[in-house]
C-alpha atoms as a PDB file:
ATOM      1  CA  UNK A   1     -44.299 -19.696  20.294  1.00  0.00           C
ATOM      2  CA  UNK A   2     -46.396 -20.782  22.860  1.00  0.00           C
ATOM      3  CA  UNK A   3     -46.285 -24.502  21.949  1.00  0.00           C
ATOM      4  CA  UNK A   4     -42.652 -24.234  21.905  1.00  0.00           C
ATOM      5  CA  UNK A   5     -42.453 -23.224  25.392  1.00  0.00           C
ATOM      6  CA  UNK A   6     -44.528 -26.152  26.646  1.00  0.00           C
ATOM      7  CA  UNK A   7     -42.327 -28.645  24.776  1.00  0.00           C
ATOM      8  CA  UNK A   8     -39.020 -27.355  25.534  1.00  0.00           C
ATOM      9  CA  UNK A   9     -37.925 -29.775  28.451  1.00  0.00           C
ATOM     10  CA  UNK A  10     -38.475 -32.761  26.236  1.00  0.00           C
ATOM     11  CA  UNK A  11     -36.649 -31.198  23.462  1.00  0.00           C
ATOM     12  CA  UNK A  12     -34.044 -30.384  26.303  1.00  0.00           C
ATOM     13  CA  UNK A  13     -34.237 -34.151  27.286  1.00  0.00           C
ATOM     14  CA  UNK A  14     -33.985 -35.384  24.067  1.00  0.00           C
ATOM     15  CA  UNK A  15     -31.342 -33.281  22.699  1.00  0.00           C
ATOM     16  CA  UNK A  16     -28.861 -34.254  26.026  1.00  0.00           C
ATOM     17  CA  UNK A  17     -30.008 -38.352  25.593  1.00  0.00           C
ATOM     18  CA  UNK A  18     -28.578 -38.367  21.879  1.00  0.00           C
ATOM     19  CA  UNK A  19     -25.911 -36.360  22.550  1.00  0.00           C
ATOM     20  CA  UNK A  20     -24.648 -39.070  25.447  1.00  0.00           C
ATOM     21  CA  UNK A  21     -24.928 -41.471  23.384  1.00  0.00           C
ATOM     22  CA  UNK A  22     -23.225 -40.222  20.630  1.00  0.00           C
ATOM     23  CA  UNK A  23     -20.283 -39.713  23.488  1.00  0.00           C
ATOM     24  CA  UNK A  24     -20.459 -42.920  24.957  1.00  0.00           C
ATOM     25  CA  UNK A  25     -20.067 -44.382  20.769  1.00  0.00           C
ATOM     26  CA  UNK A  26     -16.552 -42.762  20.699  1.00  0.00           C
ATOM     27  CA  UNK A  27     -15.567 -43.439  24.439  1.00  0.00           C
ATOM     28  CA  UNK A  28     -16.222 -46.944  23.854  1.00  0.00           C
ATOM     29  CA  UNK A  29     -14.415 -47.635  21.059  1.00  0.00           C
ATOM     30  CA  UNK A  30     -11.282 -45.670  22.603  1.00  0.00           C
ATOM     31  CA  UNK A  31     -11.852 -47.375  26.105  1.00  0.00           C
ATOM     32  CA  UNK A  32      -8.396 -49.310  26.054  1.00  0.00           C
ATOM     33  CA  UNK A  33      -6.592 -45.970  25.505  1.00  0.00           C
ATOM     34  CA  UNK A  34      -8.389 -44.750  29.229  1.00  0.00           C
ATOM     35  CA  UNK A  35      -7.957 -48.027  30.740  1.00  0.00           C
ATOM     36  CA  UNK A  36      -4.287 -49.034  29.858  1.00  0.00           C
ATOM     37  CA  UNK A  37      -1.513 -46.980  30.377  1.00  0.00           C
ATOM     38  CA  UNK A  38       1.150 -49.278  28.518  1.00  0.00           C
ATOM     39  CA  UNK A  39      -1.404 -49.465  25.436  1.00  0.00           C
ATOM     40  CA  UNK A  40      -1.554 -45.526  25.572  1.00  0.00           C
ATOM     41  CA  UNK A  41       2.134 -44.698  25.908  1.00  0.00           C
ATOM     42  CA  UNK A  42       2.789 -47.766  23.129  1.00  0.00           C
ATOM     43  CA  UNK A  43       0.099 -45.751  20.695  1.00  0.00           C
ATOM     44  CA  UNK A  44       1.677 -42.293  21.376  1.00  0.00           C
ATOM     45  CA  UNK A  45       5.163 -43.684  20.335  1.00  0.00           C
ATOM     46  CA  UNK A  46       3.983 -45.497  17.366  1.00  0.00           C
ATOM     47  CA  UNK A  47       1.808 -42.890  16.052  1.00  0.00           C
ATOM     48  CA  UNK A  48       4.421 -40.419  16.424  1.00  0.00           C
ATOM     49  CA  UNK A  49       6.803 -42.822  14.369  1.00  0.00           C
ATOM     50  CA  UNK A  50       4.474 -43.424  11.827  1.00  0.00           C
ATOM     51  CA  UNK A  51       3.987 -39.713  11.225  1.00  0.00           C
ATOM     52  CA  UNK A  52       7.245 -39.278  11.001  1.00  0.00           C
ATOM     53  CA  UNK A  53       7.949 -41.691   8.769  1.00  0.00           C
ATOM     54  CA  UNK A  54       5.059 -41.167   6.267  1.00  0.00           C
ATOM     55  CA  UNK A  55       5.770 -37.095   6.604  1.00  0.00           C
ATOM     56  CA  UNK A  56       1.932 -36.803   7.844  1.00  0.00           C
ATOM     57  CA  UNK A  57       1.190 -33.887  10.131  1.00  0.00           C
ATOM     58  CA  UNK A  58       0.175 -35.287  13.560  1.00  0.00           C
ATOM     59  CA  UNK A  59      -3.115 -32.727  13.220  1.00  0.00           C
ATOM     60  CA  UNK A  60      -4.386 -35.024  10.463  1.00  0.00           C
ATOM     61  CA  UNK A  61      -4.256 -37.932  11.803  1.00  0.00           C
ATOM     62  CA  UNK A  62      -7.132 -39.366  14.305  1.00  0.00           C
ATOM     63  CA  UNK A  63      -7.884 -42.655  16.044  1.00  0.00           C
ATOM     64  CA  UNK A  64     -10.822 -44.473  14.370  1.00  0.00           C
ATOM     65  CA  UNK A  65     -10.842 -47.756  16.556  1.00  0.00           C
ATOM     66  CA  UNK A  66      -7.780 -49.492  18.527  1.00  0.00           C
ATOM     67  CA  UNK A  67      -7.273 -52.972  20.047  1.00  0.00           C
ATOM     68  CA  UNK A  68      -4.414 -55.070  21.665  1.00  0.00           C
ATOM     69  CA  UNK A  69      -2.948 -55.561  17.903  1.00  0.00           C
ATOM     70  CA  UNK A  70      -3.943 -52.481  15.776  1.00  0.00           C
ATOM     71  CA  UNK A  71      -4.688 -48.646  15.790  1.00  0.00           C
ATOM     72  CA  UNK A  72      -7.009 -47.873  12.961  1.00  0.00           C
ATOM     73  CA  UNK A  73      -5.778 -44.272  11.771  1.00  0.00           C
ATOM     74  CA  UNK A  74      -7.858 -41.978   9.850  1.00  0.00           C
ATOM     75  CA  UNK A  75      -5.859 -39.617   8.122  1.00  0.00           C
ATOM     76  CA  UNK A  76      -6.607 -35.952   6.556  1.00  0.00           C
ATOM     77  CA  UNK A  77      -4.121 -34.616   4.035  1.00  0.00           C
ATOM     78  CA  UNK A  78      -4.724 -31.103   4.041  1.00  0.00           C
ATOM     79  CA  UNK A  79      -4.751 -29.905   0.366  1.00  0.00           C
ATOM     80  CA  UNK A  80      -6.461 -27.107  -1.015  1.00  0.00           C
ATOM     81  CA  UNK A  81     -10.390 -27.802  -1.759  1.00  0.00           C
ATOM     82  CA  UNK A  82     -11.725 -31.169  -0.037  1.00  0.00           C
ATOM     83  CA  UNK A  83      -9.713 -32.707   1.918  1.00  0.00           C
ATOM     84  CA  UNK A  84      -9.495 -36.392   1.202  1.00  0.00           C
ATOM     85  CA  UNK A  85      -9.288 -39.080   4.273  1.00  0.00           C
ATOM     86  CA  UNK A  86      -7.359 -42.214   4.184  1.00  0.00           C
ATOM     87  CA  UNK A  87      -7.888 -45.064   6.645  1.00  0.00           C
ATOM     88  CA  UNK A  88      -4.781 -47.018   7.386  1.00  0.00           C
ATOM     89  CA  UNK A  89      -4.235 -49.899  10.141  1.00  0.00           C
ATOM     90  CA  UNK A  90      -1.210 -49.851  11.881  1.00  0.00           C
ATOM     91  CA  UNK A  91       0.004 -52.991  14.079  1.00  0.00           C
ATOM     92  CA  UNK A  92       1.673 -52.985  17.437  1.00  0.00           C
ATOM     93  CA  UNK A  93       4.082 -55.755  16.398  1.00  0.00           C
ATOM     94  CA  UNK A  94       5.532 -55.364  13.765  1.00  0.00           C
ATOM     95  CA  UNK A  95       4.808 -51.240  13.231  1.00  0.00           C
ATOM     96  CA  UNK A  96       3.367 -52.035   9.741  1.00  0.00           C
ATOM     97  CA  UNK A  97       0.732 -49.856   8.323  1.00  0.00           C
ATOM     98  CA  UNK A  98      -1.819 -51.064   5.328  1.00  0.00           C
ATOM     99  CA  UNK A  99      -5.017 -49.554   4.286  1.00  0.00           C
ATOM    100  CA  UNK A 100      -8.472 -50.661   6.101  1.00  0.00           C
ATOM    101  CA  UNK A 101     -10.594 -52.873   3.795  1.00  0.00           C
ATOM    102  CA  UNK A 102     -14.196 -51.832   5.194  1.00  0.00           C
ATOM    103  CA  UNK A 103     -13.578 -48.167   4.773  1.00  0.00           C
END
């Protein structure tokens, strides 16, 4: 116990560093949602519409990655036992969606 006491700051430390930078991995990728309130009002509508459309609740569905053409959406189906999650790509233009390749 007592070696655990002299180490805890560290571990303290550590645990906060890698828990930042797990953070700052997901802000960055969702940085043109904080930055751009056209892009974010333009995502809410067209994830809303593709929900809709595809009968998906919106609680399953999350953004993986997003750019000025596409939303990557990861999508839960809530079934009984595992849940299996679909990755779809859905473009700004032309409101398409088609399944990710490199998930």
């Amino acid at each position: 116990m007592e070696k655990l006491n002299s180490h805890q700051w560290p571990i303290f430390w550590i645990t906060v560093a890698v828990i930042t930078f797990a953070l700052a991995c997901r802000l960055w990728t969702l940085l043109p949602l904080y930055t751009d309130p056209a892009l974010r009002s333009r995502t809410q509508t067209l994830i809303q519409a593709t929900a809709k459309r595809e009968g998906w609740l919106l609680s399953g569905v999350s953004i993986g990655a997003i750019d000025a053409e596409k939303i990557q959406l990861h999508y839960r189906s809530y079934v009984r036992g595992e849940d299996p999650i679909s990755c779809y790509n859905v473009y700004f233009s032309t409101g398409l969606l088609s399944t990710c390749e490199d998930f």
